[in-house]
PDB file of N, CA and C in Angstrom:
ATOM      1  N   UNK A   1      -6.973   9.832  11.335  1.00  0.00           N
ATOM      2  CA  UNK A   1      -7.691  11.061  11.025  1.00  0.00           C
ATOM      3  C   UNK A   1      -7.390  12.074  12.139  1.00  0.00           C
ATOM      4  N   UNK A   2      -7.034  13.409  11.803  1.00  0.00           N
ATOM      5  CA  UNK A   2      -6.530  14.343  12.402  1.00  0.00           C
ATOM      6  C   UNK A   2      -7.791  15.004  13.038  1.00  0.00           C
ATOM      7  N   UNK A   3      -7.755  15.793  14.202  1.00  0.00           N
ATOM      8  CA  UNK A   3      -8.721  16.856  14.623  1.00  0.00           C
ATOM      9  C   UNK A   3      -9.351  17.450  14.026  1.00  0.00           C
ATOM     10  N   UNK A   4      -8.237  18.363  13.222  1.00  0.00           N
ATOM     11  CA  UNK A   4      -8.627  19.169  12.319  1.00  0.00           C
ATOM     12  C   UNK A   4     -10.223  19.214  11.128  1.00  0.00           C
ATOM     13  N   UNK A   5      -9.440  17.388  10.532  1.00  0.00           N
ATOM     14  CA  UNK A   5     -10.346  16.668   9.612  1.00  0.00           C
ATOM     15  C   UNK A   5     -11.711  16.476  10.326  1.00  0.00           C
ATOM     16  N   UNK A   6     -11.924  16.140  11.534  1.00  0.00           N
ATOM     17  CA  UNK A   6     -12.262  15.629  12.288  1.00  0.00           C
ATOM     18  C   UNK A   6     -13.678  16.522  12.586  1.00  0.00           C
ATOM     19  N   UNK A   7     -12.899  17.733  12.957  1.00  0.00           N
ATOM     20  CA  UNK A   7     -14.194  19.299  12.945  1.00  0.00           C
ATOM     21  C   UNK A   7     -14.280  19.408  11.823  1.00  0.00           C
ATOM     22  N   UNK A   8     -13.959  19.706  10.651  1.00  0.00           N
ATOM     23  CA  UNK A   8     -14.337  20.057   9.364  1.00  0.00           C
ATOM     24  C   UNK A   8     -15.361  19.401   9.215  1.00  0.00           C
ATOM     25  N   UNK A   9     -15.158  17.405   9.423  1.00  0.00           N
ATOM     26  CA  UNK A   9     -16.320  16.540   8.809  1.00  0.00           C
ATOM     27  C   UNK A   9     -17.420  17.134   9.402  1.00  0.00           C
ATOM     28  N   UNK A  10     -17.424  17.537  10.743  1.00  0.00           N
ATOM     29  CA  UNK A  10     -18.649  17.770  11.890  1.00  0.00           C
ATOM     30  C   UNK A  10     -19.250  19.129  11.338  1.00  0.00           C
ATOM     31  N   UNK A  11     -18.617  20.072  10.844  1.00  0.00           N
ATOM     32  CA  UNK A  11     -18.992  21.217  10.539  1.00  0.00           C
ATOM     33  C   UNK A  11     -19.998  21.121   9.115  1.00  0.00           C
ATOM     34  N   UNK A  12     -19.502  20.220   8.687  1.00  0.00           N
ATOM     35  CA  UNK A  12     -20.201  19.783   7.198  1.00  0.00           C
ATOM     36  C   UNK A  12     -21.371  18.950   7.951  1.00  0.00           C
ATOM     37  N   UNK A  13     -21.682  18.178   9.047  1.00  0.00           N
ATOM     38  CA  UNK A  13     -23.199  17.945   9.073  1.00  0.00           C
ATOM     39  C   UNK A  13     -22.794  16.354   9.133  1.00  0.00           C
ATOM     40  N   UNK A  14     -21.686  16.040   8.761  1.00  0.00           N
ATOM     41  CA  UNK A  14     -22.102  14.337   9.487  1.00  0.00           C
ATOM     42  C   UNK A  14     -21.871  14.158  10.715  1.00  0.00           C
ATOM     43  N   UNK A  15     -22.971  12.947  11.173  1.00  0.00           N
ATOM     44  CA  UNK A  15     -22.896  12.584  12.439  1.00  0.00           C
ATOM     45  C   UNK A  15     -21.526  12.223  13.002  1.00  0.00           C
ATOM     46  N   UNK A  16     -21.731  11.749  14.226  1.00  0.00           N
ATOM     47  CA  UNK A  16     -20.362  11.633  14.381  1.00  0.00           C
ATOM     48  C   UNK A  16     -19.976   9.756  14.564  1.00  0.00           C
ATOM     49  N   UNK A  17     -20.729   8.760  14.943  1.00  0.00           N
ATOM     50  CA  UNK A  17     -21.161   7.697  13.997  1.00  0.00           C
ATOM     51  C   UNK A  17     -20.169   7.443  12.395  1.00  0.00           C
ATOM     52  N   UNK A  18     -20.829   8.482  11.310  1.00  0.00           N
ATOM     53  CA  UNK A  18     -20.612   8.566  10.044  1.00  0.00           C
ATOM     54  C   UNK A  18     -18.684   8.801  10.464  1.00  0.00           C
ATOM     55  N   UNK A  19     -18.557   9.770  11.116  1.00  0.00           N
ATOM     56  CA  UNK A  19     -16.741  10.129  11.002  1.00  0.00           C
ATOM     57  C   UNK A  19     -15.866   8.984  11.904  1.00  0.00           C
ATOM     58  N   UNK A  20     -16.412   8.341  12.839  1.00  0.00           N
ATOM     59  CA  UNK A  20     -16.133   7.235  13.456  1.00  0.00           C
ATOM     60  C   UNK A  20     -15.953   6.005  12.649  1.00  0.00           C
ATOM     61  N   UNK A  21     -17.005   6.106  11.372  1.00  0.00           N
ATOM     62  CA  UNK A  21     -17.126   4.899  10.396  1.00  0.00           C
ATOM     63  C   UNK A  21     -15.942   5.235   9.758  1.00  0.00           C
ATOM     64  N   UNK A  22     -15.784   6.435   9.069  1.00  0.00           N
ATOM     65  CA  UNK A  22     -14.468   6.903   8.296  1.00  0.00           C
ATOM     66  C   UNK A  22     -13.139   6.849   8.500  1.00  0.00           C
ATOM     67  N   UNK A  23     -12.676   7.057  10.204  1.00  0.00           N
ATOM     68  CA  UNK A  23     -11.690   7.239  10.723  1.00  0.00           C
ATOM     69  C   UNK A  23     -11.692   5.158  10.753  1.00  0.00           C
ATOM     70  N   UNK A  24     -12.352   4.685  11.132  1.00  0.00           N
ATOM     71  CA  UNK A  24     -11.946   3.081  11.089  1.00  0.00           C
ATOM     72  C   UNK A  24     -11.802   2.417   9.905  1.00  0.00           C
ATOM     73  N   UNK A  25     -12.393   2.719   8.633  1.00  0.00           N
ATOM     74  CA  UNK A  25     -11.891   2.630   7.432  1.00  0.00           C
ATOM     75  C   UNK A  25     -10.708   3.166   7.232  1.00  0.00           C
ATOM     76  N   UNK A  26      -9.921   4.249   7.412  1.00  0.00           N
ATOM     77  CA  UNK A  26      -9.151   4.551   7.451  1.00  0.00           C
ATOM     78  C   UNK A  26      -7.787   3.929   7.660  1.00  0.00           C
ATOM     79  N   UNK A  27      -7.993   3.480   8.969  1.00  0.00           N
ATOM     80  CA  UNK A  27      -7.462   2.834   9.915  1.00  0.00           C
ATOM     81  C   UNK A  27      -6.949   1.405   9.254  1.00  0.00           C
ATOM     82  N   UNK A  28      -8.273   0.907   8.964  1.00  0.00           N
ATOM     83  CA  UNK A  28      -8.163   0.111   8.426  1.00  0.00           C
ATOM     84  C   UNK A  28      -7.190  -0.627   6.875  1.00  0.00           C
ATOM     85  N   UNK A  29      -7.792   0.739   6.064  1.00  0.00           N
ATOM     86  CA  UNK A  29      -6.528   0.980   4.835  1.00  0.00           C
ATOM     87  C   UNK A  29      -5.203   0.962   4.835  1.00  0.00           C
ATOM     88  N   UNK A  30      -4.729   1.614   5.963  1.00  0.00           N
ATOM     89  CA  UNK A  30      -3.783   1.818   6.245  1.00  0.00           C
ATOM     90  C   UNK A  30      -3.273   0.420   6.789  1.00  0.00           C
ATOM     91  N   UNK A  31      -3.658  -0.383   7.489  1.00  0.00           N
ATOM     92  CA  UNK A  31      -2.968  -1.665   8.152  1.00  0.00           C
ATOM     93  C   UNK A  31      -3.146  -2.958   6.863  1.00  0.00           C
ATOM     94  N   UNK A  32      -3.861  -2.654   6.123  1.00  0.00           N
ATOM     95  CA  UNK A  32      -3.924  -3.394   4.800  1.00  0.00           C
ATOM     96  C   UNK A  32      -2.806  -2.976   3.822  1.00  0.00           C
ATOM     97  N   UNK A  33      -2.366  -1.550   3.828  1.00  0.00           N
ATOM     98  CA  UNK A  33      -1.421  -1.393   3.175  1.00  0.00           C
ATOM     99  C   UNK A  33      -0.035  -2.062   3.616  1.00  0.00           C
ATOM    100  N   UNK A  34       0.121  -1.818   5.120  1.00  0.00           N
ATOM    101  CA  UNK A  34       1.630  -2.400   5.703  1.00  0.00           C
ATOM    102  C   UNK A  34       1.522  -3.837   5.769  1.00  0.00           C
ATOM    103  N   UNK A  35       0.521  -4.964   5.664  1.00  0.00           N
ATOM    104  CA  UNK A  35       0.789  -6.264   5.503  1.00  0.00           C
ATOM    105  C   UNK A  35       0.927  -6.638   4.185  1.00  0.00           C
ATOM    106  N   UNK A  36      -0.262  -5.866   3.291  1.00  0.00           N
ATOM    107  CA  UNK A  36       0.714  -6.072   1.833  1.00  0.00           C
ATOM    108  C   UNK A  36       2.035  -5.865   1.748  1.00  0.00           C
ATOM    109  N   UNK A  37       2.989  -4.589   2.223  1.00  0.00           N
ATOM    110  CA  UNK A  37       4.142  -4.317   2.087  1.00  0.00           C
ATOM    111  C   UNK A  37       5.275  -5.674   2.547  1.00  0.00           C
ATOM    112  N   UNK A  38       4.504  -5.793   3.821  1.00  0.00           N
ATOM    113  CA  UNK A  38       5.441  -7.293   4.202  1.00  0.00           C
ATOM    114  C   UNK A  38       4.835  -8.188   3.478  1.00  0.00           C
ATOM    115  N   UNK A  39       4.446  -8.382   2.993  1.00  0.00           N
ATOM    116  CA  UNK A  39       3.929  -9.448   1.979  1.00  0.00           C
ATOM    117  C   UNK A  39       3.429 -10.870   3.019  1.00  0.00           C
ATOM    118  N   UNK A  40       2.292 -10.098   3.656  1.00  0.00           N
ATOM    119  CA  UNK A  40       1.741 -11.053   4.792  1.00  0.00           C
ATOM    120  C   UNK A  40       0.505 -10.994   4.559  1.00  0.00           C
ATOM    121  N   UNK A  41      -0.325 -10.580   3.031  1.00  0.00           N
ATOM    122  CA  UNK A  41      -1.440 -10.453   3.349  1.00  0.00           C
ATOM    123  C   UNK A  41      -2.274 -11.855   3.042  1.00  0.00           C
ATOM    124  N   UNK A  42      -3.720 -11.482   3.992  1.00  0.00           N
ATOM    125  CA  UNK A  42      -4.240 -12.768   3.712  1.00  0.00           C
ATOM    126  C   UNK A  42      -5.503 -12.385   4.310  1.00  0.00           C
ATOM    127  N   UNK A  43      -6.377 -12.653   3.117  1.00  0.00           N
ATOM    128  CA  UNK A  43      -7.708 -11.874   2.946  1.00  0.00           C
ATOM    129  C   UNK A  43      -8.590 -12.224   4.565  1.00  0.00           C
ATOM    130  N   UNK A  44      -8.942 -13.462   4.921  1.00  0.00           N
ATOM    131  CA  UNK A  44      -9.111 -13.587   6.244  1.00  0.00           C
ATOM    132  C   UNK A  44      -8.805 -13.104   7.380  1.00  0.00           C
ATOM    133  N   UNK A  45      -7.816 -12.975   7.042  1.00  0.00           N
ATOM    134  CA  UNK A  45      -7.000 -12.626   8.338  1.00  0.00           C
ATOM    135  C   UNK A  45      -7.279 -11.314   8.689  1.00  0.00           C
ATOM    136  N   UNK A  46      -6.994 -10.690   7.296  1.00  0.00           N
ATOM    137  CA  UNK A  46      -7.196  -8.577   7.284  1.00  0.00           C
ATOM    138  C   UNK A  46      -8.493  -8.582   7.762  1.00  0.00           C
ATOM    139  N   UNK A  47      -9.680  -9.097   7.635  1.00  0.00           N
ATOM    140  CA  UNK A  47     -11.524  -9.181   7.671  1.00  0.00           C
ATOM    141  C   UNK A  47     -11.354  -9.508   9.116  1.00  0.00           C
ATOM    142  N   UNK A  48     -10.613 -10.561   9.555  1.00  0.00           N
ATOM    143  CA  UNK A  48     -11.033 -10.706  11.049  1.00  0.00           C
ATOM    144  C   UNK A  48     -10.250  -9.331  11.403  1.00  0.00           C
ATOM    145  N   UNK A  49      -9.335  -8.637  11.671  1.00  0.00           N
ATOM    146  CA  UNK A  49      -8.620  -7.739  12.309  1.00  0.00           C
ATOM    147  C   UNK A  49      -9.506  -6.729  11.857  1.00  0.00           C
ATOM    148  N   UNK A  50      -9.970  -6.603  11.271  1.00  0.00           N
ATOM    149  CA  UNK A  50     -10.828  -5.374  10.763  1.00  0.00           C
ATOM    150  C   UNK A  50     -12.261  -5.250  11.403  1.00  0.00           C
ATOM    151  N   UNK A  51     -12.611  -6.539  11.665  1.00  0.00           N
ATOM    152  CA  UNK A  51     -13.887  -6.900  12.002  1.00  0.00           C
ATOM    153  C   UNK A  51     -13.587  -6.514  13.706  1.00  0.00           C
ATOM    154  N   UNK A  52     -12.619  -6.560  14.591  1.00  0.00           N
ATOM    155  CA  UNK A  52     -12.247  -6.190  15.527  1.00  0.00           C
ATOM    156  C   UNK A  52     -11.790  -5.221  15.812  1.00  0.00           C
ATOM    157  N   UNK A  53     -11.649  -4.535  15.075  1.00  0.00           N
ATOM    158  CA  UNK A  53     -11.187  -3.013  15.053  1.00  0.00           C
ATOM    159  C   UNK A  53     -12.619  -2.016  15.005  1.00  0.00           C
ATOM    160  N   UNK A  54     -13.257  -2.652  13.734  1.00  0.00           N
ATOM    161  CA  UNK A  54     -14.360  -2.021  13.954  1.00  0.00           C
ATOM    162  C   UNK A  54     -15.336  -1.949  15.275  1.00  0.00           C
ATOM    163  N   UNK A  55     -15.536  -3.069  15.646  1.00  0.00           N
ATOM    164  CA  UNK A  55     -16.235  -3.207  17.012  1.00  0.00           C
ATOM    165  C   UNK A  55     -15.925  -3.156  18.681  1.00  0.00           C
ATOM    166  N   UNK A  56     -14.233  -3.403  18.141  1.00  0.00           N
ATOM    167  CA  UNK A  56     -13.806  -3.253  19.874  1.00  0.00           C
ATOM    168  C   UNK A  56     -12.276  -2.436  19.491  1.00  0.00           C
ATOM    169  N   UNK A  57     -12.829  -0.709  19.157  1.00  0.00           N
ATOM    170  CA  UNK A  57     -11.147  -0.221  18.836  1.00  0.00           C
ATOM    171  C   UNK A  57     -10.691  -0.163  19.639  1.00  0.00           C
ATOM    172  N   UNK A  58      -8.914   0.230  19.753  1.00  0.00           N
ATOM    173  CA  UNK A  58      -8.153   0.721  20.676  1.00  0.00           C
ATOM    174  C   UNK A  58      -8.609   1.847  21.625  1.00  0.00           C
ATOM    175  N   UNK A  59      -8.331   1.761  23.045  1.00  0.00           N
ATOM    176  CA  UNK A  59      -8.593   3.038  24.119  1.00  0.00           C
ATOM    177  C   UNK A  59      -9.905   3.112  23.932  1.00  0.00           C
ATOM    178  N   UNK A  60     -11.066   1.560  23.438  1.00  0.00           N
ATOM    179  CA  UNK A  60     -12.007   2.113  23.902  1.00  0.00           C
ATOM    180  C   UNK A  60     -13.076   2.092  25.280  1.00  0.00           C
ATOM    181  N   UNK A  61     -13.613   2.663  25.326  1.00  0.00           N
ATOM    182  CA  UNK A  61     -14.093   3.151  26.947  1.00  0.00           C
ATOM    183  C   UNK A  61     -16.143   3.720  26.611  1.00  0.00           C
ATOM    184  N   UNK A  62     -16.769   3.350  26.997  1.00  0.00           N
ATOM    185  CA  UNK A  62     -18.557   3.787  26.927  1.00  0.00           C
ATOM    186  C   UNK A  62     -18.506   5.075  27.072  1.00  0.00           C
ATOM    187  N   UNK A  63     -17.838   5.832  27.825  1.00  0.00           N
ATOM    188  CA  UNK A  63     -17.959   7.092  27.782  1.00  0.00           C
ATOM    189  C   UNK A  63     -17.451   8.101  26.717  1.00  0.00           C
ATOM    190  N   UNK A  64     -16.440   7.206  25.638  1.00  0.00           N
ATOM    191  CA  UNK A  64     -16.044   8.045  24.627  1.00  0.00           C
ATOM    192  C   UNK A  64     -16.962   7.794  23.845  1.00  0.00           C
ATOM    193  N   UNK A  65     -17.700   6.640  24.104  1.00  0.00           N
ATOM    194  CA  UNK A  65     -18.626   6.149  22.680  1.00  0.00           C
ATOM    195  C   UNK A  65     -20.293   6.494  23.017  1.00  0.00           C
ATOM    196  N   UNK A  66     -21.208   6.114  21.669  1.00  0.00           N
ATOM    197  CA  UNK A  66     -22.348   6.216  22.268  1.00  0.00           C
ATOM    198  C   UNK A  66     -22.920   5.102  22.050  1.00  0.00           C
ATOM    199  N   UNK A  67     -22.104   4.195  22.155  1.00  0.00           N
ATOM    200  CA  UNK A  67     -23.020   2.790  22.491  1.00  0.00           C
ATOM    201  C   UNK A  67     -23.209   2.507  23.882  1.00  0.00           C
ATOM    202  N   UNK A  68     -23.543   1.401  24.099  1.00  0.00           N
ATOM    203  CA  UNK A  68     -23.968   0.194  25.164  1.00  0.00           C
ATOM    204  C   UNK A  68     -23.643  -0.624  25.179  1.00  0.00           C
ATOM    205  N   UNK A  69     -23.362  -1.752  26.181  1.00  0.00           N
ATOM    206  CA  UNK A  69     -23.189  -2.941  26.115  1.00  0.00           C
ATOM    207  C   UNK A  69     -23.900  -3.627  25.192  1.00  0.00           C
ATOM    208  N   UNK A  70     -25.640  -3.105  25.047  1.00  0.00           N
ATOM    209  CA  UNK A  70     -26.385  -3.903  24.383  1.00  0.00           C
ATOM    210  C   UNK A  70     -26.188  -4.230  22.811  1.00  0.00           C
ATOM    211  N   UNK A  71     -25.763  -2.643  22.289  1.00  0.00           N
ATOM    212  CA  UNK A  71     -25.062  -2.826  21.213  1.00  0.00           C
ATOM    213  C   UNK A  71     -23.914  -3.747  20.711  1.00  0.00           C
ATOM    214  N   UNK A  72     -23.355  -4.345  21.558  1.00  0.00           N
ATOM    215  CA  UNK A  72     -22.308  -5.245  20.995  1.00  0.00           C
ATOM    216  C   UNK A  72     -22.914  -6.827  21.130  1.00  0.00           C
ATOM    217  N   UNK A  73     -23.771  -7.127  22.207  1.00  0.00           N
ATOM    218  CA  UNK A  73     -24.297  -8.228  22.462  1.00  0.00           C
ATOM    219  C   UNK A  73     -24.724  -9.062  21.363  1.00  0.00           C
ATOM    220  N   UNK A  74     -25.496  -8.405  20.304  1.00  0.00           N
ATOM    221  CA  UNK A  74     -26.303  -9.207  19.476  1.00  0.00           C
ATOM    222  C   UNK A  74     -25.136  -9.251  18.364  1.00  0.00           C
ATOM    223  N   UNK A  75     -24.070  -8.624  18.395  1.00  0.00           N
ATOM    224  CA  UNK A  75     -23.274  -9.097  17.448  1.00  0.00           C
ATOM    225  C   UNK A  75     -21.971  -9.674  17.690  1.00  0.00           C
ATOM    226  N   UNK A  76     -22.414 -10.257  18.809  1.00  0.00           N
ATOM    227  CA  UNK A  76     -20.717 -11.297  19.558  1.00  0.00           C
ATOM    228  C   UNK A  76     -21.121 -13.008  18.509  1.00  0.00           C
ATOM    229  N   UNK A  77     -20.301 -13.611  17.839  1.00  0.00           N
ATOM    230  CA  UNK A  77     -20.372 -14.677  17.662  1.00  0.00           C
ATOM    231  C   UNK A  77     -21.107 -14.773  16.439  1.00  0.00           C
ATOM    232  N   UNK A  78     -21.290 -13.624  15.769  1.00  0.00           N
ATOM    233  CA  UNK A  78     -21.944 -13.510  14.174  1.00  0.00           C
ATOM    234  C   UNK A  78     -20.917 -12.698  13.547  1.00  0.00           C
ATOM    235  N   UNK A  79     -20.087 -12.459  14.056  1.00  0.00           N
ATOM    236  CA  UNK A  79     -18.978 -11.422  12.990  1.00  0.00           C
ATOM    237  C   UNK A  79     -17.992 -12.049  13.095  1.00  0.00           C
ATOM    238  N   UNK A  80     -17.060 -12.786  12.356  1.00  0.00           N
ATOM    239  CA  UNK A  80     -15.909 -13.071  12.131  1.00  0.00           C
ATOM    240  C   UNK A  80     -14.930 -13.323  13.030  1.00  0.00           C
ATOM    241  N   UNK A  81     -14.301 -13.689  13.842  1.00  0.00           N
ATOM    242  CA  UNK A  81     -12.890 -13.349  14.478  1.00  0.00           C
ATOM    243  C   UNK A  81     -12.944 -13.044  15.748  1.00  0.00           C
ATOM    244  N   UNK A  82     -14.646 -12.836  15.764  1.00  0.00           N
ATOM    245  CA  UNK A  82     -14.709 -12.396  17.368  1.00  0.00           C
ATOM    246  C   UNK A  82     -14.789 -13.742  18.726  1.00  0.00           C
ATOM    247  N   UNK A  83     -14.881 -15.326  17.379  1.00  0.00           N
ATOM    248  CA  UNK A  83     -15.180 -16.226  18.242  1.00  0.00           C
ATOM    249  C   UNK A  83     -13.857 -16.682  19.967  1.00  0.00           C
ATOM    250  N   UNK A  84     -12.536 -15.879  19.565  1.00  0.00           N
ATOM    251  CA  UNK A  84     -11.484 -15.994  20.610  1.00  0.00           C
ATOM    252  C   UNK A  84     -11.428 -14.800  21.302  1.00  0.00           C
ATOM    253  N   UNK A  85     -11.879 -13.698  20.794  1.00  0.00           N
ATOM    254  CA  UNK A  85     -12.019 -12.093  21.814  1.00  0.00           C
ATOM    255  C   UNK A  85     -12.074 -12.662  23.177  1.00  0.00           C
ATOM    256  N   UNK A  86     -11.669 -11.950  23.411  1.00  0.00           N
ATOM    257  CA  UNK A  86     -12.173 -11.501  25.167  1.00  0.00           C
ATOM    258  C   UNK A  86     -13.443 -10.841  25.524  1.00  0.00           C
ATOM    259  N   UNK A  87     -14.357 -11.319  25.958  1.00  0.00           N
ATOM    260  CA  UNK A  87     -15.733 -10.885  26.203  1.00  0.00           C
ATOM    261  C   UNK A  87     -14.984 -10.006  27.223  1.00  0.00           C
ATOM    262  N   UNK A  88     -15.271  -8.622  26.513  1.00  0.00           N
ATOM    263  CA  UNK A  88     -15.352  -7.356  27.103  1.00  0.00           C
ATOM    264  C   UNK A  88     -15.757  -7.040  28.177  1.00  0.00           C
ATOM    265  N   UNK A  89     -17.393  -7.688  28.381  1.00  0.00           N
ATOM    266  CA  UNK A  89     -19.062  -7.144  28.830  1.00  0.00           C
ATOM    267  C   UNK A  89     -18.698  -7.957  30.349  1.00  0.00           C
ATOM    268  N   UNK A  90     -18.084  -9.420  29.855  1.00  0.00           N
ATOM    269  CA  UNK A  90     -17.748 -10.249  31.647  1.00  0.00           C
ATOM    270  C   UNK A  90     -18.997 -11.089  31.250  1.00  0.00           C
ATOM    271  N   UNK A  91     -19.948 -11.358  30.406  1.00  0.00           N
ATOM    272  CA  UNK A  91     -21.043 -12.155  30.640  1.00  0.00           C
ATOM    273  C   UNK A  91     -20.684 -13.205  30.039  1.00  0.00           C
ATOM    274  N   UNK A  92     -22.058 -14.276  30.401  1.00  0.00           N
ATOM    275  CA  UNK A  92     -21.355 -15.596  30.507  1.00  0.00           C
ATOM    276  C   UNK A  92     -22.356 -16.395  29.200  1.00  0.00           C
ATOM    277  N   UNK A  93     -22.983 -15.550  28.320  1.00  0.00           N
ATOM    278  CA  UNK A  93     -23.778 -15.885  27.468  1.00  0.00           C
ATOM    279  C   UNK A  93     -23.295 -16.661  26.220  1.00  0.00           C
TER     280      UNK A  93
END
């Protein structure tokens, strides 16, 4: 999702949450399309990568976002794929 798109959504009144949700769907579509193309898809597999994308994207950093650590805590080890991640946070829970 482009800038452009990006202010438009904001100008129209969604949060920015809501365009964050959009741009990772997005994202997401798009990497579902190129493993179908290689003919690698496999419904698990896309859900875990997706499930990690959604929660720990690329370049991300607390200060671009408006979460917390706390926010990710209660959902380490209930979502899919996250059971080999790299605990981000450093805790030993």
């Amino acid at each position: 999702m482009n800038a452009v798109r990006k202010l438009a959504l904001d100008a129209k009144g969604y949060s920015r949450m809501q365009i964050y949700e959009m741009e990772m769907i997005e994202m997401a579509q798009q990497m579902f399309r190129i493993l179908m193309k290689q003919n690698m898809y496999n419904q698990e597999r896309v859900m875990q990568l997706y499930d990690r994308l959604l929660y720990f994207p690329p370049n991300f950093t607390l200060e671009q976002s408006e979460f917390s650590p706390q926010r990710f805590k209660g959902n380490r080890g209930h979502v899919r794929g996250h059971e080999n991640f790299p605990d981000v946070w450093g805790s030993k829970d």
